[in-house]
C-alpha atoms as a PDB file:
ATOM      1  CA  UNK A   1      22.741  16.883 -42.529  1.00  0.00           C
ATOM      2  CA  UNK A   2      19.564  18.770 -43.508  1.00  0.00           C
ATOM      3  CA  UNK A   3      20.554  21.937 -41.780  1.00  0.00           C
ATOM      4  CA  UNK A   4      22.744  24.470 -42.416  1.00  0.00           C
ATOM      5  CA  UNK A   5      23.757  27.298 -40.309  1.00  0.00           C
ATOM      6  CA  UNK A   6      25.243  30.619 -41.952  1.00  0.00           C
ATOM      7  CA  UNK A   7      27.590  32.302 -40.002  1.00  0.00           C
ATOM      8  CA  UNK A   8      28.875  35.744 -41.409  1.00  0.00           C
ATOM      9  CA  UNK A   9      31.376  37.963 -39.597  1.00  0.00           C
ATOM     10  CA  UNK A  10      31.214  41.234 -38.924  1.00  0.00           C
ATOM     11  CA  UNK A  11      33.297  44.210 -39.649  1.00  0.00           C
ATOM     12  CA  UNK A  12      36.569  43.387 -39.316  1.00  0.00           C
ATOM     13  CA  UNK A  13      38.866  45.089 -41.765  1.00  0.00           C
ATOM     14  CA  UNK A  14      39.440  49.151 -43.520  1.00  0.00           C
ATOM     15  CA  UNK A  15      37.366  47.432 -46.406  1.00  0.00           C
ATOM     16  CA  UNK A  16      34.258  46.411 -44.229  1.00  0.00           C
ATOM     17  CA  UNK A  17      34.631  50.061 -42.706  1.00  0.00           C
ATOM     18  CA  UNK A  18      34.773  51.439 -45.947  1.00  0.00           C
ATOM     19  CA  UNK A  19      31.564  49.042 -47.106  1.00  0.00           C
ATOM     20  CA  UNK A  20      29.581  49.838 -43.843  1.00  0.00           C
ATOM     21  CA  UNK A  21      30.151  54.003 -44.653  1.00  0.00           C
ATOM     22  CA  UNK A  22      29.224  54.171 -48.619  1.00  0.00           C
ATOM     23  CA  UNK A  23      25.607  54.032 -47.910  1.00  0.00           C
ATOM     24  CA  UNK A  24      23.870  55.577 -50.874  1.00  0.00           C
ATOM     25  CA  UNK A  25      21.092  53.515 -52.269  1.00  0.00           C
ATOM     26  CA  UNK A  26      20.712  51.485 -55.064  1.00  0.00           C
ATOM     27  CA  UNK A  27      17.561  49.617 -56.283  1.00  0.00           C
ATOM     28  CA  UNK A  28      17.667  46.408 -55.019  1.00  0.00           C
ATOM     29  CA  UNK A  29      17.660  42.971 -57.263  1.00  0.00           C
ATOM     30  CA  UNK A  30      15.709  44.766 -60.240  1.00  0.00           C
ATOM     31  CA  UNK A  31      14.908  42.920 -63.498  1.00  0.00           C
ATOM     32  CA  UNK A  32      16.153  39.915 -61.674  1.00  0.00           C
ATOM     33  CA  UNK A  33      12.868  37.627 -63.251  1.00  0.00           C
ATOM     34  CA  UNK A  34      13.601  38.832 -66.575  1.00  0.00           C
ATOM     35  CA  UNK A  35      17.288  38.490 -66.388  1.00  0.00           C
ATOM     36  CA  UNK A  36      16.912  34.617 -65.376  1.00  0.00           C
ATOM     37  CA  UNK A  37      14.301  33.658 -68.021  1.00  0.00           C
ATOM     38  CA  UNK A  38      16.590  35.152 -70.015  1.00  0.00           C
ATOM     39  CA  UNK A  39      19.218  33.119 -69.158  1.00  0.00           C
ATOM     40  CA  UNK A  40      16.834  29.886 -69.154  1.00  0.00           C
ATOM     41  CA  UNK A  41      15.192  30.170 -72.878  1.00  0.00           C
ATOM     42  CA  UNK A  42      18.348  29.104 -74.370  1.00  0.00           C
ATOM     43  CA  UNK A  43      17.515  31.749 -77.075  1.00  0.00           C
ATOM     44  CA  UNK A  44      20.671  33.760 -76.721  1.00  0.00           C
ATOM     45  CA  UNK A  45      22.408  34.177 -79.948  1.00  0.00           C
ATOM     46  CA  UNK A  46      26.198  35.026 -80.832  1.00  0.00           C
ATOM     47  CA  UNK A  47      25.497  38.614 -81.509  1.00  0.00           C
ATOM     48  CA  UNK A  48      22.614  39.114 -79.286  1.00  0.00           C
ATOM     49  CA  UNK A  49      23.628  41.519 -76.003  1.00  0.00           C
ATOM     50  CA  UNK A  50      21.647  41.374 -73.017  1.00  0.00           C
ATOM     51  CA  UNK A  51      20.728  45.132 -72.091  1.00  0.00           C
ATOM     52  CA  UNK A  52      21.279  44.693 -68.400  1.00  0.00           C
ATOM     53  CA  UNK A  53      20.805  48.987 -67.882  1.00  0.00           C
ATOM     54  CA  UNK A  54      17.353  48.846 -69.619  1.00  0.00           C
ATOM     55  CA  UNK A  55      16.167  45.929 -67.512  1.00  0.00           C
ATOM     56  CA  UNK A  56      17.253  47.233 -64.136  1.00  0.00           C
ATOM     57  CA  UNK A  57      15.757  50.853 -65.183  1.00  0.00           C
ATOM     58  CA  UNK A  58      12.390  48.685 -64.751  1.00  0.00           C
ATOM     59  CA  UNK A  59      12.425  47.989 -61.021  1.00  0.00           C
ATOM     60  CA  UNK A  60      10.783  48.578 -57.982  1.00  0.00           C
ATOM     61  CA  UNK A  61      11.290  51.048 -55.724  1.00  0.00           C
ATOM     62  CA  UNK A  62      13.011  48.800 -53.295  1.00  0.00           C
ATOM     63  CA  UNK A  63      16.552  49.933 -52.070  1.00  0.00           C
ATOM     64  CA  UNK A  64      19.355  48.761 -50.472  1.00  0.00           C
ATOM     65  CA  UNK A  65      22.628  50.136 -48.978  1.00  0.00           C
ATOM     66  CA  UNK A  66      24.536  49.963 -52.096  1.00  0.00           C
ATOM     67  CA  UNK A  67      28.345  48.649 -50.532  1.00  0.00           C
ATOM     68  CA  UNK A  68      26.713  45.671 -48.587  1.00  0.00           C
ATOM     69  CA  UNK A  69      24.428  44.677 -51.067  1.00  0.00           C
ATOM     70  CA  UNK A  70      27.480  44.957 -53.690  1.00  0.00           C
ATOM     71  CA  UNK A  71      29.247  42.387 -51.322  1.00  0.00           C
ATOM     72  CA  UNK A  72      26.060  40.438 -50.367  1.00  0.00           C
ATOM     73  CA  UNK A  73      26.262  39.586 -54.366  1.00  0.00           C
ATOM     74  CA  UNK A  74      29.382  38.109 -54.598  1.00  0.00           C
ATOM     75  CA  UNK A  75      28.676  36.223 -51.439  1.00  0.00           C
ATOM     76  CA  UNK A  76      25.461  34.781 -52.784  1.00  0.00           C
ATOM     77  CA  UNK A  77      28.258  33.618 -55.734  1.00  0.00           C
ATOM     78  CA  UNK A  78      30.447  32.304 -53.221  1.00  0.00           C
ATOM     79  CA  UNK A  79      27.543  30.287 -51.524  1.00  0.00           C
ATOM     80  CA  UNK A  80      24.831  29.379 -53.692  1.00  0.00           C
ATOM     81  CA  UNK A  81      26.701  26.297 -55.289  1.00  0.00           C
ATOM     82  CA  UNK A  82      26.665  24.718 -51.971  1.00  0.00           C
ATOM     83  CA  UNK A  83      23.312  25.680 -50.860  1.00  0.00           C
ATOM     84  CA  UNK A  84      22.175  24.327 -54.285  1.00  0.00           C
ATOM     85  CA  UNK A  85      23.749  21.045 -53.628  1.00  0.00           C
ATOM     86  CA  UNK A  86      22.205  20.919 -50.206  1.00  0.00           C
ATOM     87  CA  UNK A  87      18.835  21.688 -51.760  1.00  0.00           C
ATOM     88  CA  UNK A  88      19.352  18.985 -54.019  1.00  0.00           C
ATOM     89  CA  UNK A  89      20.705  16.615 -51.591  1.00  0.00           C
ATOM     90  CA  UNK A  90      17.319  16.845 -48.981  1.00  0.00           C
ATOM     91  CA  UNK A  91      14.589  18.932 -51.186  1.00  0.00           C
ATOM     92  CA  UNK A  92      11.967  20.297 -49.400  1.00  0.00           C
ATOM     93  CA  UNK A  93      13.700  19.015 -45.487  1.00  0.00           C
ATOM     94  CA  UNK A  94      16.462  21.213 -46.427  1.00  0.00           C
ATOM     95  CA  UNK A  95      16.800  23.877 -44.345  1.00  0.00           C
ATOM     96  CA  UNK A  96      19.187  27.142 -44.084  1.00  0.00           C
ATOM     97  CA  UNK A  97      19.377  30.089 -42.300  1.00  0.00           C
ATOM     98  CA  UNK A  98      21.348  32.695 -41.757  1.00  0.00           C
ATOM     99  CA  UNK A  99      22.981  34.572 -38.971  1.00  0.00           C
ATOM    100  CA  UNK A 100      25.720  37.117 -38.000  1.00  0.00           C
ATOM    101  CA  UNK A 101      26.961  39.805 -36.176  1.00  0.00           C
ATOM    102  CA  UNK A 102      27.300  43.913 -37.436  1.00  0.00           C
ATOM    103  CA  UNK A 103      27.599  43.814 -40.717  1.00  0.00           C
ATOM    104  CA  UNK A 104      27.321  40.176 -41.230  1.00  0.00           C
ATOM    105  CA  UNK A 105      23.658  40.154 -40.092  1.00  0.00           C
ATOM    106  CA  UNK A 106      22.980  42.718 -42.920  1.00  0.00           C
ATOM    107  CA  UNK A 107      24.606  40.813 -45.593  1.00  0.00           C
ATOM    108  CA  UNK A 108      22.249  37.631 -43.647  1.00  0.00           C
ATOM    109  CA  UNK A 109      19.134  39.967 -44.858  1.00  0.00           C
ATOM    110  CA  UNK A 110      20.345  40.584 -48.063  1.00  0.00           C
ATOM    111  CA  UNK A 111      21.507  37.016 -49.061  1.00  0.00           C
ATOM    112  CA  UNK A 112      18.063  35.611 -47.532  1.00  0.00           C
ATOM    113  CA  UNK A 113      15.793  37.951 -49.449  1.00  0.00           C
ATOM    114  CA  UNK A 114      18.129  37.417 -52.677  1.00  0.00           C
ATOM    115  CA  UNK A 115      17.524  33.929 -52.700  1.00  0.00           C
ATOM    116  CA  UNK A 116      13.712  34.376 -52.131  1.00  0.00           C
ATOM    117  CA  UNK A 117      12.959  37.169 -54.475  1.00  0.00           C
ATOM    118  CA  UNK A 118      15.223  35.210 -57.089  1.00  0.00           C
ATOM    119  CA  UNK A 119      13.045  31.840 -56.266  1.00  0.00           C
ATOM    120  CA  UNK A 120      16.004  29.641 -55.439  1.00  0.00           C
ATOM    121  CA  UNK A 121      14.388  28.554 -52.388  1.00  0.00           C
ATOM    122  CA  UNK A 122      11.100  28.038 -51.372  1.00  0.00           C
ATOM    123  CA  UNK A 123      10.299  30.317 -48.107  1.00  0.00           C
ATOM    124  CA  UNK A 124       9.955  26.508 -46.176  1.00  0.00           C
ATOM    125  CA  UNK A 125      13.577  25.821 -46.530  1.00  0.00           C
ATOM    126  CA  UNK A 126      14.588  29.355 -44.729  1.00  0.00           C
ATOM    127  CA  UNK A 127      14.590  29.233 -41.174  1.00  0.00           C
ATOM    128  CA  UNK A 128      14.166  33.295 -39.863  1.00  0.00           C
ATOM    129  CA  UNK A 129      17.661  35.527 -40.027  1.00  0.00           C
ATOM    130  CA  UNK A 130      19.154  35.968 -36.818  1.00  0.00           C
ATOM    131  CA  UNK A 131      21.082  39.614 -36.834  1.00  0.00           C
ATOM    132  CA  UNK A 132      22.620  41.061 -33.568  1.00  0.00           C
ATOM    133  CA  UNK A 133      23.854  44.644 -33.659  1.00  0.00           C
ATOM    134  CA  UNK A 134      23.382  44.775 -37.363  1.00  0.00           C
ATOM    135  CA  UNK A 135      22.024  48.143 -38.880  1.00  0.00           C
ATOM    136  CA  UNK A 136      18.706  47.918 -41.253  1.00  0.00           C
ATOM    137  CA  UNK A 137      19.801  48.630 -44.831  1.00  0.00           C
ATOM    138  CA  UNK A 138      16.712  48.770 -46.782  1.00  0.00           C
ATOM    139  CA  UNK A 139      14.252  51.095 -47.955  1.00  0.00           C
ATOM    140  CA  UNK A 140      10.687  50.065 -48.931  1.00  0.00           C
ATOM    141  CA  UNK A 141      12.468  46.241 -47.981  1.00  0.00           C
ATOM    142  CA  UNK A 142       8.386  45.402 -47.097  1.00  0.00           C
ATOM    143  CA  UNK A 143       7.502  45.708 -50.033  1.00  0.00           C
ATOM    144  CA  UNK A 144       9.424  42.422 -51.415  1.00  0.00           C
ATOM    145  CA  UNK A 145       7.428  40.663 -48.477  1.00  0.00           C
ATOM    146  CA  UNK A 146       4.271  41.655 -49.590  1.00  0.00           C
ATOM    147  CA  UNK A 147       4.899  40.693 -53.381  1.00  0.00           C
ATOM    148  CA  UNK A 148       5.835  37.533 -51.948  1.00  0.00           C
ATOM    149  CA  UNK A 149       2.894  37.241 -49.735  1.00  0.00           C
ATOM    150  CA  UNK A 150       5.469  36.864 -47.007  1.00  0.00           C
ATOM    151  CA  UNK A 151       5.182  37.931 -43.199  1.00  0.00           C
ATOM    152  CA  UNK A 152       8.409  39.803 -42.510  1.00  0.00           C
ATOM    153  CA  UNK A 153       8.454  38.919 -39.079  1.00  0.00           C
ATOM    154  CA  UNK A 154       8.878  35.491 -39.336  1.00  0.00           C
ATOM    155  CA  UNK A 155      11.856  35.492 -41.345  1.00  0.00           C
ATOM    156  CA  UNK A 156      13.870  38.400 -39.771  1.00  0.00           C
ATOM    157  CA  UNK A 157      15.160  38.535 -36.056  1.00  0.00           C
ATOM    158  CA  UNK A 158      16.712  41.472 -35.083  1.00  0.00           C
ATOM    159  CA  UNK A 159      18.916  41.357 -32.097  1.00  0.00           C
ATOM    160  CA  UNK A 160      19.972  44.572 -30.680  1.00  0.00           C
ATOM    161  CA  UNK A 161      21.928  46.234 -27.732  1.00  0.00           C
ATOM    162  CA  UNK A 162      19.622  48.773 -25.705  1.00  0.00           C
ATOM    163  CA  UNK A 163      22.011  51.274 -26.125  1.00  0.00           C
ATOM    164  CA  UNK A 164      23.934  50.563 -29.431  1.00  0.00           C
ATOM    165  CA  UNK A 165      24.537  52.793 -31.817  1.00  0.00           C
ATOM    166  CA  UNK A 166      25.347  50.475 -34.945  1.00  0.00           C
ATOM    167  CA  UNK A 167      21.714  49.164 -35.098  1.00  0.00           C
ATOM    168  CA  UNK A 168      20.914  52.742 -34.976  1.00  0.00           C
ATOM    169  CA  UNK A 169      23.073  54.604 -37.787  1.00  0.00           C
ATOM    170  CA  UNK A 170      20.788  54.277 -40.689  1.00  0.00           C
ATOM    171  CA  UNK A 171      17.701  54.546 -39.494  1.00  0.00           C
ATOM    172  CA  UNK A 172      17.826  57.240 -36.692  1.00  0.00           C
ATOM    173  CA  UNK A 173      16.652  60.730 -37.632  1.00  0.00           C
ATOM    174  CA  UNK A 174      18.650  63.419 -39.397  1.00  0.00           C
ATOM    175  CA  UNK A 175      18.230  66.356 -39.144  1.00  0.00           C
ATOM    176  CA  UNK A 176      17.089  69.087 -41.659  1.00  0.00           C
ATOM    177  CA  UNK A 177      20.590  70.500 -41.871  1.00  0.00           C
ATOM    178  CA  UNK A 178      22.071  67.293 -42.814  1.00  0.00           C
ATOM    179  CA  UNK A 179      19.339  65.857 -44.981  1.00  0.00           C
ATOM    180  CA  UNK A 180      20.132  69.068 -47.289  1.00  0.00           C
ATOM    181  CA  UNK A 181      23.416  68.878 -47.316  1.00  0.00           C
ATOM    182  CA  UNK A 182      22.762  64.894 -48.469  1.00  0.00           C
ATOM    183  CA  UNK A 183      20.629  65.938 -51.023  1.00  0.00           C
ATOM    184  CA  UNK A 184      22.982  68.674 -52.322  1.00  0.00           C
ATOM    185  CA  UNK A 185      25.229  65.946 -53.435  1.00  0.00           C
ATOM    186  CA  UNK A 186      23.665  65.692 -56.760  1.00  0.00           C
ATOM    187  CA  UNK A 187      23.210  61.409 -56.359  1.00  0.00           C
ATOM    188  CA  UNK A 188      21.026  58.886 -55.183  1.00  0.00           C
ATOM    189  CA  UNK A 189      20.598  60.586 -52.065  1.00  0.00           C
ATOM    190  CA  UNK A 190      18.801  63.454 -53.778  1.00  0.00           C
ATOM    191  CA  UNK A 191      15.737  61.542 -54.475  1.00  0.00           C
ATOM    192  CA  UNK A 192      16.052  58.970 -51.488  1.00  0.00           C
ATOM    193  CA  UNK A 193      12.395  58.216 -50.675  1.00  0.00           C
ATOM    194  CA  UNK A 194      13.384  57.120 -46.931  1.00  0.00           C
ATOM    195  CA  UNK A 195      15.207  60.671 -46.726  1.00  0.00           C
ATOM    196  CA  UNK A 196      12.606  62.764 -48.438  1.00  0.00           C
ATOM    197  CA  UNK A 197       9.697  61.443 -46.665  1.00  0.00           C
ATOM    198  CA  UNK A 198      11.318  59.824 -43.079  1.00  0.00           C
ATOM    199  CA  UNK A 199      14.398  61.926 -42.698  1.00  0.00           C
ATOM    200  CA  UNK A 200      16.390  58.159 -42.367  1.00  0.00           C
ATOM    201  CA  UNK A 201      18.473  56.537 -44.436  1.00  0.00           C
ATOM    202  CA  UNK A 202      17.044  52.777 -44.423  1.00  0.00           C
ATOM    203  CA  UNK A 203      14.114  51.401 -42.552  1.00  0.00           C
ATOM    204  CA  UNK A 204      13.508  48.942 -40.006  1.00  0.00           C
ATOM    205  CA  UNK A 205      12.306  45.399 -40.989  1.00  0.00           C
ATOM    206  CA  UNK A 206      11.130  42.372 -39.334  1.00  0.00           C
ATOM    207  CA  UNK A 207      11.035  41.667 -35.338  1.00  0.00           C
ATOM    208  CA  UNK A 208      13.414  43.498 -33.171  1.00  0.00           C
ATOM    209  CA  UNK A 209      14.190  42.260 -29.742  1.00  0.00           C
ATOM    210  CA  UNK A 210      16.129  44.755 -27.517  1.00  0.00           C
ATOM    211  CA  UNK A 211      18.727  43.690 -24.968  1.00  0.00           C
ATOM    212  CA  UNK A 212      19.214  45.442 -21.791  1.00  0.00           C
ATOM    213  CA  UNK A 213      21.924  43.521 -19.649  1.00  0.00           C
ATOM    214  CA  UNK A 214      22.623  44.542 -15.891  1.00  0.00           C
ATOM    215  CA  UNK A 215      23.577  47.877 -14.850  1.00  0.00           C
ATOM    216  CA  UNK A 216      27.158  46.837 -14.032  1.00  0.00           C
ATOM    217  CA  UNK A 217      27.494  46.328 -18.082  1.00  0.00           C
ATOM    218  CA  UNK A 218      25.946  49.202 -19.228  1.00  0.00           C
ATOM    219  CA  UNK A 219      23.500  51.644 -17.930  1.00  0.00           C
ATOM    220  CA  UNK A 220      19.702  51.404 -18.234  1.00  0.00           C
ATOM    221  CA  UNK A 221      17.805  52.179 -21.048  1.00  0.00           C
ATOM    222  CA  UNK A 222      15.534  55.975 -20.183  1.00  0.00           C
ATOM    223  CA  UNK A 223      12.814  54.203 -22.052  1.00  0.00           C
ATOM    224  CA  UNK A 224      12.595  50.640 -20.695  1.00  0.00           C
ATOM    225  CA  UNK A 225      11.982  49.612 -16.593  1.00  0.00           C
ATOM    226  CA  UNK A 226      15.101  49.088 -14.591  1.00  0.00           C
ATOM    227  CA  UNK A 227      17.008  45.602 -14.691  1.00  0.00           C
ATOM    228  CA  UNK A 228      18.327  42.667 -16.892  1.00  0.00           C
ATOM    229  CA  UNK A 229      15.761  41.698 -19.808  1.00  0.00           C
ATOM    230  CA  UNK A 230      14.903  40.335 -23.557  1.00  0.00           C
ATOM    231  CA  UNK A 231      11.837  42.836 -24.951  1.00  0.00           C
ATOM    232  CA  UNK A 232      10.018  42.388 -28.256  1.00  0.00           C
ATOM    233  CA  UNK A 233       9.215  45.331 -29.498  1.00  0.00           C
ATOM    234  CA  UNK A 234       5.844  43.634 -31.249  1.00  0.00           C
ATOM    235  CA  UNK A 235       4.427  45.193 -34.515  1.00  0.00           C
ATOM    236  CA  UNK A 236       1.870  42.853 -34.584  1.00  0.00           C
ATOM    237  CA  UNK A 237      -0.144  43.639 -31.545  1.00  0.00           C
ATOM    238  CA  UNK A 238      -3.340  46.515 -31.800  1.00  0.00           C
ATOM    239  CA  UNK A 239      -2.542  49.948 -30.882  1.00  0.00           C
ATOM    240  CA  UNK A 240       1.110  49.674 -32.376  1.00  0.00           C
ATOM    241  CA  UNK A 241       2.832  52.758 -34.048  1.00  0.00           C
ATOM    242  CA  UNK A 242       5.411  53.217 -35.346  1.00  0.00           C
ATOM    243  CA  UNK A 243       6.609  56.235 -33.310  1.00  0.00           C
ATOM    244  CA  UNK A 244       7.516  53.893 -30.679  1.00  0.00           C
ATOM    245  CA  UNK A 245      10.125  52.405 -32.651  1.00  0.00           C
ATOM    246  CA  UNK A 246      11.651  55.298 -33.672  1.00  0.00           C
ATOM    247  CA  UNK A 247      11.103  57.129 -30.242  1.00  0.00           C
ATOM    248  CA  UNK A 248      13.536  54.389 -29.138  1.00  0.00           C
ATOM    249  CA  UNK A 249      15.638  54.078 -32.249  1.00  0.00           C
ATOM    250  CA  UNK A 250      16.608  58.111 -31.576  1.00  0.00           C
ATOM    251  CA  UNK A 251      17.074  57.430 -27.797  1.00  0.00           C
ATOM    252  CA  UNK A 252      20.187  57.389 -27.795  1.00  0.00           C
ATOM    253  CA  UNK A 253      20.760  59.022 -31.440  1.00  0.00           C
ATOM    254  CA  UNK A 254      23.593  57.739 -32.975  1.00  0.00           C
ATOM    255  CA  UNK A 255      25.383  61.036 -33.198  1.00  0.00           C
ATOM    256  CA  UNK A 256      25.014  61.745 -29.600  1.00  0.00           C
ATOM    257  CA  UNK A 257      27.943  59.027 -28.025  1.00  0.00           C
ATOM    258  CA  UNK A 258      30.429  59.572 -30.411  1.00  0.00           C
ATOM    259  CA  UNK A 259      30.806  63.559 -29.041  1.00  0.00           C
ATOM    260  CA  UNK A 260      31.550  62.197 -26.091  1.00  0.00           C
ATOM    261  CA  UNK A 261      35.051  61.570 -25.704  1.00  0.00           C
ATOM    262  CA  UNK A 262      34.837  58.654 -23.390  1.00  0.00           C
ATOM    263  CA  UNK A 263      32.976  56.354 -25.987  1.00  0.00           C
ATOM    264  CA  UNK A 264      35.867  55.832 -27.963  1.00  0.00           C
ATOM    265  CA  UNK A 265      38.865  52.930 -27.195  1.00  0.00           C
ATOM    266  CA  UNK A 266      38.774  49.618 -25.940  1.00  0.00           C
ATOM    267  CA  UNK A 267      36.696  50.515 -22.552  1.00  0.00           C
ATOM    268  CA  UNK A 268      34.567  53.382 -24.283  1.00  0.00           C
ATOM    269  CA  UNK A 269      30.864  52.785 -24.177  1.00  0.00           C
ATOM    270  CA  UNK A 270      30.761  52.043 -28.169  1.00  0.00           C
ATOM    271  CA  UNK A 271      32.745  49.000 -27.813  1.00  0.00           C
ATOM    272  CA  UNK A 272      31.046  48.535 -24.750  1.00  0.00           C
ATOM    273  CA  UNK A 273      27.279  48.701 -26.025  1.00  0.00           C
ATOM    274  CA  UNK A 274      27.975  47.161 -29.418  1.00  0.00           C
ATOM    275  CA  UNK A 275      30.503  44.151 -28.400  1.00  0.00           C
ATOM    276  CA  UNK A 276      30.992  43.728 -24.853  1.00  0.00           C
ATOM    277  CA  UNK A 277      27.926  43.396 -23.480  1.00  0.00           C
ATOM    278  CA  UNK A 278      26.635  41.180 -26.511  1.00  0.00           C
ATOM    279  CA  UNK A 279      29.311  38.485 -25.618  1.00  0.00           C
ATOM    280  CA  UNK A 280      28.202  38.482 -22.244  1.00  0.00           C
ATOM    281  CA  UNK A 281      24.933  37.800 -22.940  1.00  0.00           C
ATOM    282  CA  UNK A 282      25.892  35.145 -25.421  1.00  0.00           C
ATOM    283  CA  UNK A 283      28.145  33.471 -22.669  1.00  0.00           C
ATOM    284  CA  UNK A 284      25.420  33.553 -20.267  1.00  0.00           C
ATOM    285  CA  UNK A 285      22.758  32.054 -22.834  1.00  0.00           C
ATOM    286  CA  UNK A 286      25.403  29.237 -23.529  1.00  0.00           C
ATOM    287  CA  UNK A 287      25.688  28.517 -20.138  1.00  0.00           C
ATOM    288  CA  UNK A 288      21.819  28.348 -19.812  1.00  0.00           C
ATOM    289  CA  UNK A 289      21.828  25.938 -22.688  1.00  0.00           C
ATOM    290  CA  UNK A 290      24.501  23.511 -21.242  1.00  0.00           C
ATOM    291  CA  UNK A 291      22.305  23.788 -17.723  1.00  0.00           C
ATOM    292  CA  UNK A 292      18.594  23.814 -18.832  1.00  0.00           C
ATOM    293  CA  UNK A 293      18.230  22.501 -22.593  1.00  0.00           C
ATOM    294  CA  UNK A 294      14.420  21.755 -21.991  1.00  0.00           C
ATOM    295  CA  UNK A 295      13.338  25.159 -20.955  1.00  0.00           C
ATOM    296  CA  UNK A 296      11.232  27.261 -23.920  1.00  0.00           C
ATOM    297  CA  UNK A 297      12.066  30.519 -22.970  1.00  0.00           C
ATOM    298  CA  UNK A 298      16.077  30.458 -23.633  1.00  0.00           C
ATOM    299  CA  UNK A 299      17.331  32.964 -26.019  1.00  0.00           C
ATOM    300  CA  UNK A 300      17.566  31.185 -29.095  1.00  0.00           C
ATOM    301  CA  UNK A 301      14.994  29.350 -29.412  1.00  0.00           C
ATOM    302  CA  UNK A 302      12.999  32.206 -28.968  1.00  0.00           C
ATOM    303  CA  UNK A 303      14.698  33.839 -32.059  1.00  0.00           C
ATOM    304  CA  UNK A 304      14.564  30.460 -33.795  1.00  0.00           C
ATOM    305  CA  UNK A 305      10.697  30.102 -33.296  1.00  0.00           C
ATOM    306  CA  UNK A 306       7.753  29.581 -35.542  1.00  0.00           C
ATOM    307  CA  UNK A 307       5.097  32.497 -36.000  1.00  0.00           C
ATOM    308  CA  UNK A 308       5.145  35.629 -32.840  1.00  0.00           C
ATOM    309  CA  UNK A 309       1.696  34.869 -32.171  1.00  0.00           C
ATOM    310  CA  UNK A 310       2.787  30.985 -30.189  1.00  0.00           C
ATOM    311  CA  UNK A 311       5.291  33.112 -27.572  1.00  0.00           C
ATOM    312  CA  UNK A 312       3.699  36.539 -27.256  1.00  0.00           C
ATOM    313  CA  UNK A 313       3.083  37.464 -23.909  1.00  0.00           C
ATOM    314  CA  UNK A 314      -0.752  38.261 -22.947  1.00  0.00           C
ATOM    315  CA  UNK A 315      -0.460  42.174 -21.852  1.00  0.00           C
ATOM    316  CA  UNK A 316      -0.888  45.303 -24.222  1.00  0.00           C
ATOM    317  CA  UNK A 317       2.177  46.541 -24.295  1.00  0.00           C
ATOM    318  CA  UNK A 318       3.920  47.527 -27.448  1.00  0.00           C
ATOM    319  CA  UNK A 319       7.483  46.418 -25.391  1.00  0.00           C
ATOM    320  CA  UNK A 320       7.199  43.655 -23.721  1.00  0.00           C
ATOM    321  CA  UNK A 321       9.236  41.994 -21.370  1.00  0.00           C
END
């Protein structure tokens, strides 16, 4: 087989809470070059100690939510035998890529930009990360695609809820009151870049296509037209800011639902927005699969596609249906 599909779950246990809620920053696969030249000189010598502090200390100024990229690590152990077995196996007609739901779409980022910015892969044998519902946890995460001379957008799919909250935690604004109280904490939060200058936590990355289902599932979105639809929110297109991402991102903010006492349990509207509705639309899109495999303008597919610029639709928007 010369695919392989990466399926990572989502939270599911007090320890992926307690991963998904320890979201200070830390910088984000520093000194990794030097570290595996290092390792592939064959120069090390019995008494000779490899000064991992002093490397990392020479980074970027890339960061990552530091719990999920702790566990993205000792997934990438986990995996990369395997994927360098497959890679071995089919060479350049190997393909992976990398999917999952919550918190297993962020770990999808991580791993995939792990294994590019650590050159185990070539960017050809990476088919674009698929995350639904997942939350963004980089900061300055363009940066490794520009170094790489890499177009974000075609290698991460964001798949989000139009009223979900998760997607939302880390990169919504916050507000002057709780940015100082952040900083006050004495740690990596004091000099966060994303906080000092954005007033977020982590920044949005890649393509992000928004999810409104009918209005018997969840109630429209204030910024998008009534009714069922996919929208791609498309950076690429003239006239694009920004603000419109974030006007959206803050629309709900993610502080709002949760003072709201019926959000909560298994009918509240954050299971609701972040699972429920989600399934539906996956058991409707499996459906249209089993019915009409031919048609180009299914769900995945769409996610699974080459370059924006083959599919974009021909108005102005910045949304677009």
């Amino acid at each position: 087989m010369l695919f392989v599909f990466l399926d990572l779950q989502g939270i599911d246990s007090l320890a992926s809470w307690q991963a998904y809620f320890l979201f200070e920053p830390m910088e984000f696969e520093v000194g990794m070059d030097k570290i595996l030249r290092y390792k592939a000189s064959g120069a090390r010598k019995i008494n000779e100690k490899l000064n991992l502090t002093d490397i990392l200390m020479q980074g970027t100024t890339v960061l990552a939510h530091r719990a999920i990229y702790e566990l993205a690590k000792k997934l990438y152990e986990h995996f990369i035998p395997e994927i360098i077995d497959h890679l071995v196996r089919h060479g350049e007609q190997a393909k992976l890529q990398f999917t999952g739901h919550c918190l297993g779409g962020s770990l999808s980022v991580i791993l995939q930009l792990m294994l590019l910015t650590r050159k185990v892969v070539s960017p050809s044998n990476l088919l674009p990360v698929v995350t639904f519902g997942s939350p963004y946890v980089f900061c300055g995460g363009q940066k490794i695609f520009e170094q790489l001379r890499l177009d974000e957008c075609n290698h991460i799919r964001s798949v989000m809820l139009h009223r979900d909250i998760v997607p939302r935690s880390f990169s919504s604004k916050i507000s002057d009151h709780v940015t100082a109280i952040l900083k006050s904490l004495h740690g990596p939060l004091e000099s966060h870049p994303c906080l000092t200058k954005n007033k977020i936590l982590y920044s949005p990355m890649g393509k992000l296509f928004i999810v409104q289902p009918d209005e018997m599932s969840s109630p429209p979105h204030p910024l998008l037209p009534l009714g069922s639809a996919l929208y791609a929110l498309n950076s690429t297109r003239d006239g694009f800011s920004l603000s419109v991402l974030m006007d959206f991102l803050n629309s709900p903010h993610p502080l709002e639902t949760p003072s709201d006492p019926t959000a909560y349990g298994s009918e509240g509207t954050i299971i609701r927005d972040h699972l429920k509705a989600m399934n539906g639309i996956v058991r409707l899109n499996t459906r249209i699969l089993r019915t009409a495999r031919k048609r180009s303008n299914i769900l995945w597919p769409l996610l699974n596609s080459p370059p924006p610029s083959s599919w974009n639709h021909e108005d102005e928007s910045d949304i677009e249906s």
